[in-house]
C-alpha atoms as a PDB file:
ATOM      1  CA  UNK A   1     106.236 105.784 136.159  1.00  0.00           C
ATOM      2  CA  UNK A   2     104.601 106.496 132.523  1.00  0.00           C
ATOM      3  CA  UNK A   3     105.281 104.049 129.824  1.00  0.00           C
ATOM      4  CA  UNK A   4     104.512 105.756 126.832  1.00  0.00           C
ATOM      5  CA  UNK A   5     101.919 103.596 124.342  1.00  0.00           C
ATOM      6  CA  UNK A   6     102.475 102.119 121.135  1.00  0.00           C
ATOM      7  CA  UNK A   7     101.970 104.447 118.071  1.00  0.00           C
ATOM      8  CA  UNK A   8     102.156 101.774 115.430  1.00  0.00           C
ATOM      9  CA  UNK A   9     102.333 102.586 111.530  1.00  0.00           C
ATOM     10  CA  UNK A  10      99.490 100.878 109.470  1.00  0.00           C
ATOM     11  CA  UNK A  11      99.669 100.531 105.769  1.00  0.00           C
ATOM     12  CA  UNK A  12      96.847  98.685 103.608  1.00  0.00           C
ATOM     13  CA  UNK A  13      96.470  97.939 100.466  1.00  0.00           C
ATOM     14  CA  UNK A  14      93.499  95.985  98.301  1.00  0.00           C
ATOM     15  CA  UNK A  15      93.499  94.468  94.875  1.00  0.00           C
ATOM     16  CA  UNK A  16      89.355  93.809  93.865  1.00  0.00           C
ATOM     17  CA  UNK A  17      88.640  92.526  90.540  1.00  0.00           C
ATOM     18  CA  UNK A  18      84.199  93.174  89.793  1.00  0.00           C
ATOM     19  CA  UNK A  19      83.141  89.851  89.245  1.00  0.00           C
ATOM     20  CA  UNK A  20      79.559  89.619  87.854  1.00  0.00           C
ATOM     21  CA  UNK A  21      77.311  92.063  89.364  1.00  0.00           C
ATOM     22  CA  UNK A  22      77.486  91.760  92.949  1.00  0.00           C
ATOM     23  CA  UNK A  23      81.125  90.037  93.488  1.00  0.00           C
ATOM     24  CA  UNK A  24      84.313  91.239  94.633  1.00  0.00           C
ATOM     25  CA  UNK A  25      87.049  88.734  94.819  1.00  0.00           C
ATOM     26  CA  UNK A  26      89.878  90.370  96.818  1.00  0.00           C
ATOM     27  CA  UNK A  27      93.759  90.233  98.012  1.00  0.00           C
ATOM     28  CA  UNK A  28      94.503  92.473 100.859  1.00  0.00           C
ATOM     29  CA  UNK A  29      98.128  93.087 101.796  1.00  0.00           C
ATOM     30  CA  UNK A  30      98.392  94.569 105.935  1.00  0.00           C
ATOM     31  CA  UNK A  31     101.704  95.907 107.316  1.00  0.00           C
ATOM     32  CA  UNK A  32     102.202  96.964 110.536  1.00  0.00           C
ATOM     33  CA  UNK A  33     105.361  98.548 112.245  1.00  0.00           C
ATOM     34  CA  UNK A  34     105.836  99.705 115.936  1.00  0.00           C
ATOM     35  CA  UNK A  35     108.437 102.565 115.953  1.00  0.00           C
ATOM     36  CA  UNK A  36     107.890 102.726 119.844  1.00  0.00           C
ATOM     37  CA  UNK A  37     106.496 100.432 122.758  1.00  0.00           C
ATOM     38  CA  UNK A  38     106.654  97.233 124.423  1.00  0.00           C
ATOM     39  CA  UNK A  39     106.814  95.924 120.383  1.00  0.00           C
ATOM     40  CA  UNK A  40     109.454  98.466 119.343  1.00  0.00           C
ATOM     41  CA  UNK A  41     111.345  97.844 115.996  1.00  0.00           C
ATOM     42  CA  UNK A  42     108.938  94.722 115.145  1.00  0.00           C
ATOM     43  CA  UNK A  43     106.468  94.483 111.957  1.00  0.00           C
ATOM     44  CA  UNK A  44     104.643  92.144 110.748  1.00  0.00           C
ATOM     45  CA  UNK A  45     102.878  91.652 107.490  1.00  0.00           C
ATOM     46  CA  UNK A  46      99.234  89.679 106.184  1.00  0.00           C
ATOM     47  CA  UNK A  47      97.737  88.995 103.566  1.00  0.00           C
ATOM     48  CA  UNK A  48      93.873  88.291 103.244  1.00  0.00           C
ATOM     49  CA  UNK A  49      92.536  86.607 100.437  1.00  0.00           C
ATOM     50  CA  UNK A  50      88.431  86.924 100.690  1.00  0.00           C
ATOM     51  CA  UNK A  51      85.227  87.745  98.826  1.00  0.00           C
ATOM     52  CA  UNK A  52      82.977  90.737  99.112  1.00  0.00           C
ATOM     53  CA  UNK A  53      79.524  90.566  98.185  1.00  0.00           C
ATOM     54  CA  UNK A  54      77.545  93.441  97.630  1.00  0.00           C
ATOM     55  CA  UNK A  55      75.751  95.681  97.166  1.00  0.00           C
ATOM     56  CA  UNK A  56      72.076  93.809  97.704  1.00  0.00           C
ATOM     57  CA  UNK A  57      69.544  96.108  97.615  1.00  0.00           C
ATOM     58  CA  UNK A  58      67.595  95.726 100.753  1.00  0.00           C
ATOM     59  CA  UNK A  59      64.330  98.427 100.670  1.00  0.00           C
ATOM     60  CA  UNK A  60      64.250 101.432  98.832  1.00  0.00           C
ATOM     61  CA  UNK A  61      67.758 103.394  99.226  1.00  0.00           C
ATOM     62  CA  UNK A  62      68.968 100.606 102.157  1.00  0.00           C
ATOM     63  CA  UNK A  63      71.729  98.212 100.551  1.00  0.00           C
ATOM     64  CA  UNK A  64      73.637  95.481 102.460  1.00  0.00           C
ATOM     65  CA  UNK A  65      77.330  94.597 101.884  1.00  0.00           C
ATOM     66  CA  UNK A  66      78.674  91.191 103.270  1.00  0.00           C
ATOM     67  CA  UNK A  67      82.411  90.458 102.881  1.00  0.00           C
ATOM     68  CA  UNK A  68      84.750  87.198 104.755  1.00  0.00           C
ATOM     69  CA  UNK A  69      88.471  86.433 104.239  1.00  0.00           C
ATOM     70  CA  UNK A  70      90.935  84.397 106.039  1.00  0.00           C
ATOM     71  CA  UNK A  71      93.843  86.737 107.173  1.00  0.00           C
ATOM     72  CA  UNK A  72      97.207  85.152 107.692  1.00  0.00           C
ATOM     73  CA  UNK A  73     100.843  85.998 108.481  1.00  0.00           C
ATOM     74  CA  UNK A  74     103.683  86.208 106.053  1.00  0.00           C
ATOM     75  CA  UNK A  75     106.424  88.186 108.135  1.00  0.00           C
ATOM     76  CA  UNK A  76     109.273  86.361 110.168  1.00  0.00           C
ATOM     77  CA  UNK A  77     108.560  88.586 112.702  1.00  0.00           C
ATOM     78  CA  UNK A  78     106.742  87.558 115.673  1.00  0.00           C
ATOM     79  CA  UNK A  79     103.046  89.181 115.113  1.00  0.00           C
ATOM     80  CA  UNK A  80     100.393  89.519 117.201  1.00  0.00           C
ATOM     81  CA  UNK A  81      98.523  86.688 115.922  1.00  0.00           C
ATOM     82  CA  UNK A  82      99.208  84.332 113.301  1.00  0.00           C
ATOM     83  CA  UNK A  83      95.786  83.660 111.462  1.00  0.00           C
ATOM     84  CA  UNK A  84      92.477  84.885 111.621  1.00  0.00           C
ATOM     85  CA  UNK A  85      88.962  84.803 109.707  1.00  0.00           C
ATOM     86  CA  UNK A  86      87.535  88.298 109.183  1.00  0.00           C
ATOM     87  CA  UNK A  87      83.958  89.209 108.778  1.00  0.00           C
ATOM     88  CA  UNK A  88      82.818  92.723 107.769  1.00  0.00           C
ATOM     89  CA  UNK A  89      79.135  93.869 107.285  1.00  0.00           C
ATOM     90  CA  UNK A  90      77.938  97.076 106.389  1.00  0.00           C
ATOM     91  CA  UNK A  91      74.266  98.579 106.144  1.00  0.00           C
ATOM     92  CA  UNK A  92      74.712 101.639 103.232  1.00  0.00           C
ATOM     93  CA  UNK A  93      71.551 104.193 103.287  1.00  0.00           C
ATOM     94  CA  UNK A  94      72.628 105.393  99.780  1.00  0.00           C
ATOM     95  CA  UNK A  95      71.822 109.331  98.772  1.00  0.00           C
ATOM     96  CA  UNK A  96      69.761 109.944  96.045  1.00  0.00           C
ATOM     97  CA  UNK A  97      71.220 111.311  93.147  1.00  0.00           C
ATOM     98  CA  UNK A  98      70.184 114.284  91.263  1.00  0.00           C
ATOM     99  CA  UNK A  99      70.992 116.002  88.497  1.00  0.00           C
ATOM    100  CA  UNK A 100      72.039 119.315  89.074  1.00  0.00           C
ATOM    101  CA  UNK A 101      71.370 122.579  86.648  1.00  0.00           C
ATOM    102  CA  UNK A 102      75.107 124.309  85.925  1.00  0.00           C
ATOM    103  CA  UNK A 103      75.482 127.613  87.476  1.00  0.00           C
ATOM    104  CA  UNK A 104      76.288 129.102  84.881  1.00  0.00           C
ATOM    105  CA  UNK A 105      73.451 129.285  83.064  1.00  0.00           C
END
C-alpha cells in the first residue's frame, strides 16, 4: 500500500541588526505546517535567537562566515523537537567586481 509523504509548508523569517563591522545579532522566527502525512493538521513554530559573524576575509577573494543560535519551540503543538543549538558555516569565494562601460555610449 502507498502512504503518500509529508509535503510540509516552511515559512522563515530573520530580523539582523549590523553590529560593528563583522556582527550580526539575529532573531529568526520558523513555522512549519503539515497539510498531509503521518503529522497532518499539526505546526509548530521556533524562534532562534543567535549571532552571525562574518564576513572574515580569509586569502584574497575567500571569506569565511560563522553563525550559532539556540533554536527553541514556542507552539503548543507537539513539534518535532523541542530545542536545539544550530551551527552554520559558510566558505564565500566572492566575484570580483568591475565597473562596467554603459552601452550606450
Amino acid at each position: 500500500m502507498f502512504t503518500r509523504w509529508a509535503q510540509p509548508l516552511l515559512t522563515n523569517l530573520t530580523f539582523q541588526y549590523h553590529l560593528l563591522e563583522l556582527l550580526w545579532p539575529e532573531v529568526e522566527v520558523n513555522y512549519t505546517y503539515w497539510p498531509n502525512g503521518a503529522n497532518r493538521g499539526k505546526n509548530q513554530v521556533f524562534i532562534t535567537p543567535g549571532v552571525v559573524l562574518g564576513r572574515i576575509r580569509l586569502y584574497g577573494r575567500l571569506t569565511l562566515t560563522v553563525g550559532t543560535g539556540y533554536q527553541f519551540a514556542v507552539s503548543d503543538a507537539h513539534p518535532q523537537y523541542e530545542n536545539n543549538w544550530i551551527l552554520s558555516v559558510a566558505q564565500i569565494f566572492e566575484r570580483k567586481t568591475c565597473l562596467a562601460t554603459s552601452p550606450l555610449r
